[in-house]
C-alpha atoms as a PDB file:
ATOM      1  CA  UNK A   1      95.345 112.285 138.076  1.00  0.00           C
ATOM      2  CA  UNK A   2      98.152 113.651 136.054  1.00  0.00           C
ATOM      3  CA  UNK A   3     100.121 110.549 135.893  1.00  0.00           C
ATOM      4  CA  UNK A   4      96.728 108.473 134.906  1.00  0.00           C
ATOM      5  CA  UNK A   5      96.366 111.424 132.116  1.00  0.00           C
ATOM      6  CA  UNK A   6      99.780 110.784 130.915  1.00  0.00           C
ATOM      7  CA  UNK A   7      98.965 106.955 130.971  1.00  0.00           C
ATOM      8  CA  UNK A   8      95.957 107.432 128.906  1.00  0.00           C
ATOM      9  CA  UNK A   9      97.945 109.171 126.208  1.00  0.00           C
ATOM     10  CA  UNK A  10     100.506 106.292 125.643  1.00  0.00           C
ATOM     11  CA  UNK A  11      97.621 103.460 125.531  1.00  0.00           C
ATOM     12  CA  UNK A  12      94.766 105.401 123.784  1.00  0.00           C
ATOM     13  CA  UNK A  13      95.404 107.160 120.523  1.00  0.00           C
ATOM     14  CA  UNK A  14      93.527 112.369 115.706  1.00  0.00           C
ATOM     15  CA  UNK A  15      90.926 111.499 114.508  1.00  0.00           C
ATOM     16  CA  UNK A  16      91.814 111.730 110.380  1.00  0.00           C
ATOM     17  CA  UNK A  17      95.572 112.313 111.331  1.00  0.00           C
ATOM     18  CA  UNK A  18      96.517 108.051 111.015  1.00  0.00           C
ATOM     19  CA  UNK A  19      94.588 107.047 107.328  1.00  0.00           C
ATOM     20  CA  UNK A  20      97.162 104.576 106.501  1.00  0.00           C
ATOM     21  CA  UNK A  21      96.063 100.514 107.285  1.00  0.00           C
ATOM     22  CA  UNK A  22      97.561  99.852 110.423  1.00  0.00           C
ATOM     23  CA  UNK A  23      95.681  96.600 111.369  1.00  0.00           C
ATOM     24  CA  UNK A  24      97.798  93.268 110.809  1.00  0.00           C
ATOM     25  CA  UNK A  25      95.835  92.100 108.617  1.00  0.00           C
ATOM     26  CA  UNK A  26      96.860  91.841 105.056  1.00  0.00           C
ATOM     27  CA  UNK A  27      94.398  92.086 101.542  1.00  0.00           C
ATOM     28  CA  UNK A  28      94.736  89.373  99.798  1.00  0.00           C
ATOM     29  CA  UNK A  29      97.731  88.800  97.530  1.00  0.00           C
ATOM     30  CA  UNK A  30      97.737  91.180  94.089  1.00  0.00           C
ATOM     31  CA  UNK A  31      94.946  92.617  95.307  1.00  0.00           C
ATOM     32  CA  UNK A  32      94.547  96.441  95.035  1.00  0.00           C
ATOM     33  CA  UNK A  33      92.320  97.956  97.208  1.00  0.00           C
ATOM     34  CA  UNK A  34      91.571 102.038  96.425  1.00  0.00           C
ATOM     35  CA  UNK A  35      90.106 104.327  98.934  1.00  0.00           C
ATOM     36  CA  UNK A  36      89.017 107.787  98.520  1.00  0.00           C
ATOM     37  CA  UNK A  37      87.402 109.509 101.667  1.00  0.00           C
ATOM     38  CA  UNK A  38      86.203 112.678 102.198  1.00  0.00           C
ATOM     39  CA  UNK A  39      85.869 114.347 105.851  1.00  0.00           C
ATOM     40  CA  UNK A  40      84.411 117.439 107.722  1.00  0.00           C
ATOM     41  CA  UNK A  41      86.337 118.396 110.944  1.00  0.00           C
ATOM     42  CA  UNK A  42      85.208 121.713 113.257  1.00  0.00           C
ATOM     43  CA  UNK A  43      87.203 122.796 116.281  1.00  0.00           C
ATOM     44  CA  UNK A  44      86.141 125.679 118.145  1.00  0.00           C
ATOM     45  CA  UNK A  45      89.454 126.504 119.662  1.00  0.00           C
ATOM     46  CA  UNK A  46      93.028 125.602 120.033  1.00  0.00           C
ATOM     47  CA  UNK A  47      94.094 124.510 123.522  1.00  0.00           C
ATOM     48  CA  UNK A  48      97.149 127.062 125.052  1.00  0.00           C
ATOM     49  CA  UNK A  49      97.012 128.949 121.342  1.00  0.00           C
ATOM     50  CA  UNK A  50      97.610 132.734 121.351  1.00  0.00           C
ATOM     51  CA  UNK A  51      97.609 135.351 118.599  1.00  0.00           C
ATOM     52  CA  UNK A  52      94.578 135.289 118.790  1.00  0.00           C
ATOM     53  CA  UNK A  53      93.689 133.265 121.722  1.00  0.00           C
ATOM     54  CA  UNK A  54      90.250 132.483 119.826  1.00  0.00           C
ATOM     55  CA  UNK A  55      90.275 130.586 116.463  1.00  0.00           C
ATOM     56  CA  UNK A  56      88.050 128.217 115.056  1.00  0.00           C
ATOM     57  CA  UNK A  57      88.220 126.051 112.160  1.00  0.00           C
ATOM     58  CA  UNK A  58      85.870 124.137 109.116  1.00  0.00           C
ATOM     59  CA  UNK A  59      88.215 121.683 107.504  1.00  0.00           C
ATOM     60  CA  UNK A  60      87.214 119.585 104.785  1.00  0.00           C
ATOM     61  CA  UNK A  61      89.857 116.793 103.727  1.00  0.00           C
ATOM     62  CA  UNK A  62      89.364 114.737 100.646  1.00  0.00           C
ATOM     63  CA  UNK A  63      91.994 111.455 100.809  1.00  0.00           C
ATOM     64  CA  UNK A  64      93.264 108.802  97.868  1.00  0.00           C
ATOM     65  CA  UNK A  65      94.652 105.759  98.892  1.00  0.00           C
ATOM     66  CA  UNK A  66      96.071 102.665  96.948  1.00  0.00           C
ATOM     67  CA  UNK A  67      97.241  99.973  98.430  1.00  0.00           C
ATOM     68  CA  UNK A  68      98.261  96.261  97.327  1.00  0.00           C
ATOM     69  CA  UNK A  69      99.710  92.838  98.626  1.00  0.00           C
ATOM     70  CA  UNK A  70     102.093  92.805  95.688  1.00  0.00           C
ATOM     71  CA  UNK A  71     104.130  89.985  97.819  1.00  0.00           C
ATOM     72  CA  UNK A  72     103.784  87.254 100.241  1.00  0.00           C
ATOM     73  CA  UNK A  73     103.403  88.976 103.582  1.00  0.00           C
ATOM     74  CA  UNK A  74     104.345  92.458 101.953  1.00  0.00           C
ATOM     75  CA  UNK A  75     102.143  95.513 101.471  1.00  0.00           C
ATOM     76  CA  UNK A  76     102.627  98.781 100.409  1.00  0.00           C
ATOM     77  CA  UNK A  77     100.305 102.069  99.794  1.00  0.00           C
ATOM     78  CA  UNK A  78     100.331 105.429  98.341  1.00  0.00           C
ATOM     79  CA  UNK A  79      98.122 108.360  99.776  1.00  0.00           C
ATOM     80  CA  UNK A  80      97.202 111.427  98.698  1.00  0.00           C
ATOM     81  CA  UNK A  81      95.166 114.117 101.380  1.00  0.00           C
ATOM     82  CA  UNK A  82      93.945 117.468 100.181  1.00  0.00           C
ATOM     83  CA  UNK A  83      92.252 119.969 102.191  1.00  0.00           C
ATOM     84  CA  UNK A  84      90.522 123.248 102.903  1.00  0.00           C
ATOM     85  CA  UNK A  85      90.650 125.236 105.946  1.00  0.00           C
ATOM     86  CA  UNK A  86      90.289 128.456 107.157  1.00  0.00           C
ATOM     87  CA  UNK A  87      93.875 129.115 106.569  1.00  0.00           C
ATOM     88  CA  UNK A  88      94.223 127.197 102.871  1.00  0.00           C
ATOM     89  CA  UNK A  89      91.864 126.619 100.148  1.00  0.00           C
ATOM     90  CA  UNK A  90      91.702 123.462  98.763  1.00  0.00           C
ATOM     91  CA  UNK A  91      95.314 122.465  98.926  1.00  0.00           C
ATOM     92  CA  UNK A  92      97.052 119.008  99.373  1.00  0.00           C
ATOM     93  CA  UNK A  93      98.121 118.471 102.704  1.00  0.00           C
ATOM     94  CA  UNK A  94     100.110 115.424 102.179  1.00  0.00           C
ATOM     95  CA  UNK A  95     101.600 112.733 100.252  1.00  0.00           C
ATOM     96  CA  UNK A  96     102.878 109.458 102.016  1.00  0.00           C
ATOM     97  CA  UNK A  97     104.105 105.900 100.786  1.00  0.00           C
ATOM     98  CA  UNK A  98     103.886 102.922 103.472  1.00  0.00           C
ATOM     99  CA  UNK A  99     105.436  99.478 103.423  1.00  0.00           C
ATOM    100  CA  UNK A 100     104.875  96.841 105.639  1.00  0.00           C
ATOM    101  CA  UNK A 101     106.036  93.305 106.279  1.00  0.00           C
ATOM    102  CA  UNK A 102     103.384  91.090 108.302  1.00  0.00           C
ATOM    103  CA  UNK A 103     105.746  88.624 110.623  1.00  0.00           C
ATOM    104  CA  UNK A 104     103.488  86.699 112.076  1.00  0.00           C
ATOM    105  CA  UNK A 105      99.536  85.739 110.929  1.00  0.00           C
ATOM    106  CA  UNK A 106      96.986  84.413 113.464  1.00  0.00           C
ATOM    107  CA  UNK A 107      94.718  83.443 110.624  1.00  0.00           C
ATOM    108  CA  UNK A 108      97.185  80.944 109.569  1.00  0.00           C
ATOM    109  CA  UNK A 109      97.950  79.155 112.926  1.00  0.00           C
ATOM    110  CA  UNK A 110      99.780  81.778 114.872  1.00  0.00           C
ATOM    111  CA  UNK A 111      99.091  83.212 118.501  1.00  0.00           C
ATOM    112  CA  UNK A 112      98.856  86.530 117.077  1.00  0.00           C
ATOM    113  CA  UNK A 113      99.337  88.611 114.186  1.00  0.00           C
ATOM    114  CA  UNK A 114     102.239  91.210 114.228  1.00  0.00           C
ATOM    115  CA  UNK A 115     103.141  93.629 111.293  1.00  0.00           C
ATOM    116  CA  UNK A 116     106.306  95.855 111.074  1.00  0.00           C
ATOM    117  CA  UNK A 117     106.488  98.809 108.863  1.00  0.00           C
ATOM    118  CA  UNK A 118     107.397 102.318 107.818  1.00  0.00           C
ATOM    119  CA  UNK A 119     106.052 105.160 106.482  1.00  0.00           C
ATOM    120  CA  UNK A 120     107.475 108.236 104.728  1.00  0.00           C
ATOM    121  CA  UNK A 121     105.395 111.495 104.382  1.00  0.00           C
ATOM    122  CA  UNK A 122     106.293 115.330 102.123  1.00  0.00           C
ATOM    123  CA  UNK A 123     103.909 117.914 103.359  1.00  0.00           C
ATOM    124  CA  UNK A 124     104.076 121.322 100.948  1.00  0.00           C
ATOM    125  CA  UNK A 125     105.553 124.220 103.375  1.00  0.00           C
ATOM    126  CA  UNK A 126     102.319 126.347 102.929  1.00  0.00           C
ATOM    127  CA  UNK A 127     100.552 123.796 105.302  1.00  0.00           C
ATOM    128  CA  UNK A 128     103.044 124.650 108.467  1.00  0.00           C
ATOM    129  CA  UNK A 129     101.981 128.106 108.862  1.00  0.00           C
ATOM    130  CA  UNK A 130      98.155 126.437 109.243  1.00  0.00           C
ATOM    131  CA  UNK A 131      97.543 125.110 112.516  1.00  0.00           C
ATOM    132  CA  UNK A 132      94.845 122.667 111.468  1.00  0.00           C
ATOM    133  CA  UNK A 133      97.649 121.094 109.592  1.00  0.00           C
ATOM    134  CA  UNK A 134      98.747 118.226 112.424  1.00  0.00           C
ATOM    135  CA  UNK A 135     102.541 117.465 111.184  1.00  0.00           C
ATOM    136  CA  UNK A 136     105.873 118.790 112.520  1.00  0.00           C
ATOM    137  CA  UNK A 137     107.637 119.546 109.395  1.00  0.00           C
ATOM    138  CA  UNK A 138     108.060 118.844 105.318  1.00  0.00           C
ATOM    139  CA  UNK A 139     109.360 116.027 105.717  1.00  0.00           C
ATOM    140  CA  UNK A 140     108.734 113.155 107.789  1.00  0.00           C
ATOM    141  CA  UNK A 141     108.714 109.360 108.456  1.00  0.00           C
ATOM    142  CA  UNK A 142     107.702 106.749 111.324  1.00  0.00           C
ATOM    143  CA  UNK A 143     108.043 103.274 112.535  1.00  0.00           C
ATOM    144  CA  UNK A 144     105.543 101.582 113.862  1.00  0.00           C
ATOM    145  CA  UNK A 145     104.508  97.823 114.917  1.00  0.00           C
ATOM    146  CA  UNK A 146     100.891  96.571 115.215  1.00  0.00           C
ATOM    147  CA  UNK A 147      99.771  93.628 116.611  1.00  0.00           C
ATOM    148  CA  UNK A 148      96.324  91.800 117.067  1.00  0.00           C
ATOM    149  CA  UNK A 149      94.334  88.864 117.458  1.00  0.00           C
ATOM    150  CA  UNK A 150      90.970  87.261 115.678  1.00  0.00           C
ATOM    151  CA  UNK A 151      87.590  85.486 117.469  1.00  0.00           C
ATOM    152  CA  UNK A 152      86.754  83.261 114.911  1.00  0.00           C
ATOM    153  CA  UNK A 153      83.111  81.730 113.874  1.00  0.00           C
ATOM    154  CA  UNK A 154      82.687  78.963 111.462  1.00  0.00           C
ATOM    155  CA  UNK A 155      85.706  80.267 109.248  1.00  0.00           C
ATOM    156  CA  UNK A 156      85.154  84.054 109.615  1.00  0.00           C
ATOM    157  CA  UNK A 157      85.960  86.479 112.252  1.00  0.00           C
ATOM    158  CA  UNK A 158      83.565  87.899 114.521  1.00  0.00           C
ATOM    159  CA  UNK A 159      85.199  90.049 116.810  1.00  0.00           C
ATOM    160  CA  UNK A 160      88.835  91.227 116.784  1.00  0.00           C
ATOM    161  CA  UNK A 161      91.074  93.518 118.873  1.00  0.00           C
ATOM    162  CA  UNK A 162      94.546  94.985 118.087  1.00  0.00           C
ATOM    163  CA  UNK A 163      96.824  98.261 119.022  1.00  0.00           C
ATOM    164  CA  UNK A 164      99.392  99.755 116.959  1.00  0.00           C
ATOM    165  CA  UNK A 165     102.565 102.147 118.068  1.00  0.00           C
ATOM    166  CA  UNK A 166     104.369 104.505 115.763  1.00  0.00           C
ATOM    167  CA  UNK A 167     107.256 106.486 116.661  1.00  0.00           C
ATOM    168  CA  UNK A 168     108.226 109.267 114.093  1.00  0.00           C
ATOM    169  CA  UNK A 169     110.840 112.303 113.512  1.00  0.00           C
ATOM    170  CA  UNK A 170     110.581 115.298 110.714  1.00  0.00           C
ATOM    171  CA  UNK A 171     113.390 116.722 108.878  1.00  0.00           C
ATOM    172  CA  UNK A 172     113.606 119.097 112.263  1.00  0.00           C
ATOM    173  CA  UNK A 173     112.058 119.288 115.321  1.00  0.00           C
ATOM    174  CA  UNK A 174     111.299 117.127 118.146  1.00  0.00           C
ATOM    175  CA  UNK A 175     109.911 113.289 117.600  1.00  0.00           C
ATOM    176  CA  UNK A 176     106.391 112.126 118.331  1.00  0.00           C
ATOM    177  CA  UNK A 177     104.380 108.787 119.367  1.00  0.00           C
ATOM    178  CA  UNK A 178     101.465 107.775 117.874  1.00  0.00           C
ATOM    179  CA  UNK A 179      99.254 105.039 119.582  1.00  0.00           C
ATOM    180  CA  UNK A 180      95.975 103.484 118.645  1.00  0.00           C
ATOM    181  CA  UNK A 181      93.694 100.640 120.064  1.00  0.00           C
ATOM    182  CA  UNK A 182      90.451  99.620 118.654  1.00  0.00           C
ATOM    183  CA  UNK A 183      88.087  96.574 118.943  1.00  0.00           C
ATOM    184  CA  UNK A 184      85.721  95.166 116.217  1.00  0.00           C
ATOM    185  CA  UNK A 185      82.836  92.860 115.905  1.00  0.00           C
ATOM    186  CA  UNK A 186      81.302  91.868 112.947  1.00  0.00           C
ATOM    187  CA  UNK A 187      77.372  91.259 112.982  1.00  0.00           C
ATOM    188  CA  UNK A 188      74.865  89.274 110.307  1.00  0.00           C
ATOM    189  CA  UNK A 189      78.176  88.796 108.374  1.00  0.00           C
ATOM    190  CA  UNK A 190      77.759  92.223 106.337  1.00  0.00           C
ATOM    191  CA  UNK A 191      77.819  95.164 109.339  1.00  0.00           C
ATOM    192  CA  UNK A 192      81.199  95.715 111.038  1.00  0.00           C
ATOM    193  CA  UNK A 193      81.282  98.065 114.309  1.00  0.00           C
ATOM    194  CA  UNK A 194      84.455  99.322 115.047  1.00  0.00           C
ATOM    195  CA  UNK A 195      85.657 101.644 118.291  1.00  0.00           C
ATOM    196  CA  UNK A 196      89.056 103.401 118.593  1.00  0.00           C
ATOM    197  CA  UNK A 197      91.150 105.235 120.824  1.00  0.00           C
ATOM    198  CA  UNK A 198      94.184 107.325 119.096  1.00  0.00           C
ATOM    199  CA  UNK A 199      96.533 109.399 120.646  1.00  0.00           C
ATOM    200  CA  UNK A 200      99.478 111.889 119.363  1.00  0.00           C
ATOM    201  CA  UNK A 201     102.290 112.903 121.484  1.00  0.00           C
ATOM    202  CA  UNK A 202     104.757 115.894 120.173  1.00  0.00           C
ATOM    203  CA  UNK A 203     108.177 116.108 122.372  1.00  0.00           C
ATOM    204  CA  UNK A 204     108.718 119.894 121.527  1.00  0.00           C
ATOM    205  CA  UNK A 205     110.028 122.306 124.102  1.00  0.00           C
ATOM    206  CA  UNK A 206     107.476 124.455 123.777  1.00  0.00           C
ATOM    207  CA  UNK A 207     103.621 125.025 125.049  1.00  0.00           C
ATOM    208  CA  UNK A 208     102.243 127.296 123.241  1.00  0.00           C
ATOM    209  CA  UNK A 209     100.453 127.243 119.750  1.00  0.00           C
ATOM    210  CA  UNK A 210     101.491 131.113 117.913  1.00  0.00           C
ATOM    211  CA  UNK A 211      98.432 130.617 115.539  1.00  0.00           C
ATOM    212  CA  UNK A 212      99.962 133.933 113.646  1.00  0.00           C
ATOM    213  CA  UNK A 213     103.608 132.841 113.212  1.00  0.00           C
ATOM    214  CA  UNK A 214     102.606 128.822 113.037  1.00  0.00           C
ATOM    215  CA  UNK A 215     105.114 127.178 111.745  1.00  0.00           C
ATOM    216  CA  UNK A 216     104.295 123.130 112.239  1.00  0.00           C
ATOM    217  CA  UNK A 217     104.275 121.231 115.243  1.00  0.00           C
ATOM    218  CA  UNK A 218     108.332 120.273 115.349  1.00  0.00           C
ATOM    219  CA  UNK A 219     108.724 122.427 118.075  1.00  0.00           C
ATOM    220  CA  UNK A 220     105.496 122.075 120.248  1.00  0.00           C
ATOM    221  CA  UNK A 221     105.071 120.113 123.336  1.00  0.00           C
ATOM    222  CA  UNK A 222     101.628 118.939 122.143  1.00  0.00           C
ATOM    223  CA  UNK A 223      99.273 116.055 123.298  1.00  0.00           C
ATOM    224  CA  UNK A 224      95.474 114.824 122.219  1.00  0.00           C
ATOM    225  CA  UNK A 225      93.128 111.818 122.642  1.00  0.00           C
ATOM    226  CA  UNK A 226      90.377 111.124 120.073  1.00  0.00           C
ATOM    227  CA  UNK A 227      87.968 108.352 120.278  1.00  0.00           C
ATOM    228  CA  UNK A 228      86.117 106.976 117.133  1.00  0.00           C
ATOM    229  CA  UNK A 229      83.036 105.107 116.452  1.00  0.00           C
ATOM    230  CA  UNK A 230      83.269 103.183 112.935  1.00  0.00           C
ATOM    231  CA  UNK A 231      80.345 101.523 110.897  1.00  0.00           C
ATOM    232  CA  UNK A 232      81.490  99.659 107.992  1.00  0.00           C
ATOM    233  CA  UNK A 233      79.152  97.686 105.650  1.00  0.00           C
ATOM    234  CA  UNK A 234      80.435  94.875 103.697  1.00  0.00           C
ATOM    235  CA  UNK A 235      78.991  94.869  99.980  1.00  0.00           C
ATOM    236  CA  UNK A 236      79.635  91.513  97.966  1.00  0.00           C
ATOM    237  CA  UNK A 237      82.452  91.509  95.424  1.00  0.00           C
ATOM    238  CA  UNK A 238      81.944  95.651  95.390  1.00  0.00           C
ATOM    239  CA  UNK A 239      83.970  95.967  98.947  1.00  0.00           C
ATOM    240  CA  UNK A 240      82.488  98.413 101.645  1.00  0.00           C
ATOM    241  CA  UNK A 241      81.429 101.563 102.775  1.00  0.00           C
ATOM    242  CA  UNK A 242      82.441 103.496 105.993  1.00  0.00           C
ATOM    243  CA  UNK A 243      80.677 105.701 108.182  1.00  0.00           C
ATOM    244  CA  UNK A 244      82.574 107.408 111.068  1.00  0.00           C
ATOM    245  CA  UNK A 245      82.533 109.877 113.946  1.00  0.00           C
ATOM    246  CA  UNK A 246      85.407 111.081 116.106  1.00  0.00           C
ATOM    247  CA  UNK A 247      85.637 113.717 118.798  1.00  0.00           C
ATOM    248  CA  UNK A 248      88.942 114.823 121.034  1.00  0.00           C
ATOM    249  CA  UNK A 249      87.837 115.166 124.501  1.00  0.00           C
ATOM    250  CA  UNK A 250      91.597 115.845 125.491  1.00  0.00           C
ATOM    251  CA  UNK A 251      93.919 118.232 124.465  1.00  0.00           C
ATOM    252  CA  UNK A 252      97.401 120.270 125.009  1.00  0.00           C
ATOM    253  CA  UNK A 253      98.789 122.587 122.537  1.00  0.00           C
ATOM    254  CA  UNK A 254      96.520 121.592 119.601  1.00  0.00           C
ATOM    255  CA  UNK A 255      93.001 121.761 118.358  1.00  0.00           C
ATOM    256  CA  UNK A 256      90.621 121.050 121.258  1.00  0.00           C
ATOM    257  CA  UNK A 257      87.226 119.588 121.135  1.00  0.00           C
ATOM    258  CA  UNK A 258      87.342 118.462 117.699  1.00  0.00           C
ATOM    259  CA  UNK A 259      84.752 116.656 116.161  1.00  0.00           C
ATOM    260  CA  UNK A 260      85.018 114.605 112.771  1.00  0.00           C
ATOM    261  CA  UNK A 261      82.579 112.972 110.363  1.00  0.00           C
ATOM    262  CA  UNK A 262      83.948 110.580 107.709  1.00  0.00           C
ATOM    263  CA  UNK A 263      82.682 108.939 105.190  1.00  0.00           C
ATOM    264  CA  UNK A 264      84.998 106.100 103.137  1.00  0.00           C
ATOM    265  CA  UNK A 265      84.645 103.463 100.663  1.00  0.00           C
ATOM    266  CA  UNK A 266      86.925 100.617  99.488  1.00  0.00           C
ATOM    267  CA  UNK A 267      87.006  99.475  96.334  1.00  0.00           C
ATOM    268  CA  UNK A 268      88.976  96.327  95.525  1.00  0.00           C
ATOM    269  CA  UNK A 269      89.776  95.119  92.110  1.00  0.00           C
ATOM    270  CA  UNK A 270      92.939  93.171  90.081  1.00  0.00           C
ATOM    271  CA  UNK A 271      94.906  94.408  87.290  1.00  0.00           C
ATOM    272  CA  UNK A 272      96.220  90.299  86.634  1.00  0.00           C
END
């Protein structure tokens, strides 16, 4: 049991903790897409935490993301997250830049599609002392490589799987792993399910969470699972709107039992 455990962690992948595009699947060229979110996450407790050994949370998290193609087979975005917690009142929590490179595209003729890329992350030093706050340190950045492949019907896809791996270090502290899976099928060509497994894996020495003297996760041998379940409708020329609910059945040194409800919408327009 504890080796499948451990298996599960490195093939299943929190909840709002990955808002970047990680699918390889690029917008189309000088197309900017813009994506503000808003979330409510509760966790009743935090798995091996002490000082106090009981401490509950109501987060709320409002994100702003921008993203565009702005060359063939690049992308790039720039995020924005802001939250409130019991800790901090309506602070940002983060501000990130990814680039990508897509190297290869099923949709075109390949076996598979496969997208490289980085990302680069500040988080303001208030946000390590609260332990709803999921990164190691100020600053941070990750590599990761997603790769996927499209069922296609009559020139549009209807169902579509793909998995993603990002490996990460902070300015100190241990490094972490991020995995995620998810599979999508797209229905009546305007309703788009979507289910997801993510997983975070901190290689800290230690196993505790000291809610009072927090001080980010650089240090903390920490593990979780979420699984999601995604609606997205398609609106014509107006782009979509996302529905979403996530819950953490597994945790080790970080918030247990969390559950998440998230609401996005994607607006795409072009400045050319």
């Amino acid at each position: 049991w504890y080796n499948m455990k451990w298996l599960a962690l490195f093939f299943l992948t929190p909840i709002a903790l990955i808002s970047f595009s990680l699918e390889p699947w690029f917008t189309p060229l000088a197309e900017f897409q813009f994506r503000p979110s808003y979330a409510y996450e509760h966790y009743p407790s935090v798995a091996q935490g002490k000082n106090p050994t009981r401490y509950s949370s109501n987060n709320h998290l409002i994100g702003l993301n921008l993203g565009v193609s702005f060359w063939p087979n690049w992308d790039a975005e720039i995020e924005g997250d802001f939250s409130r917690t019991r800790e901090l009142n309506w602070q940002a929590q983060k501000i990130g830049l990814q680039l990508r490179y897509l190297l290869l595209d099923d949709v075109a003729g390949d076996p598979v599609s496969l997208a490289v890329g980085g990302q680069l992350f500040f988080v303001p030093t208030r946000n390590m002392r609260d332990v709803s706050s999921p990164y190691h340190s100020q600053g941070n950045a990750q590599l990761g490589l997603s790769i996927g492949k499209e069922i296609d019907q009559i020139f549009q896809w209807k169902w579509r799987f793909w998995g993603y791996v990002g490996a990460g270090i902070a300015n100190r502290g241990a490094p972490w792993l991020r995995p995620l899976i998810a599979l999508e099928g797209k229905f009546y060509h305007r309703h788009v399910l979507q289910l997801t497994g993510e997983g975070y894996v901190g290689f800290g020495g230690r196993h505790r969470v000291d809610i009072a003297q927090m001080d980010g996760y650089a240090n903390i041998s920490h593990r979780s699972i979420d699984v999601g379940l995604r609606y997205t409708y398609l609106i014509p020329i107006w782009g979509d709107l996302s529905f979403k609910y996530g819950f953490r059945p597994y945790s080790h040194a970080f918030p247990k039992y969390l559950s998440c409800f998230l609401i996005e919408y994607r607006f795409p327009f072009s400045i050319f």
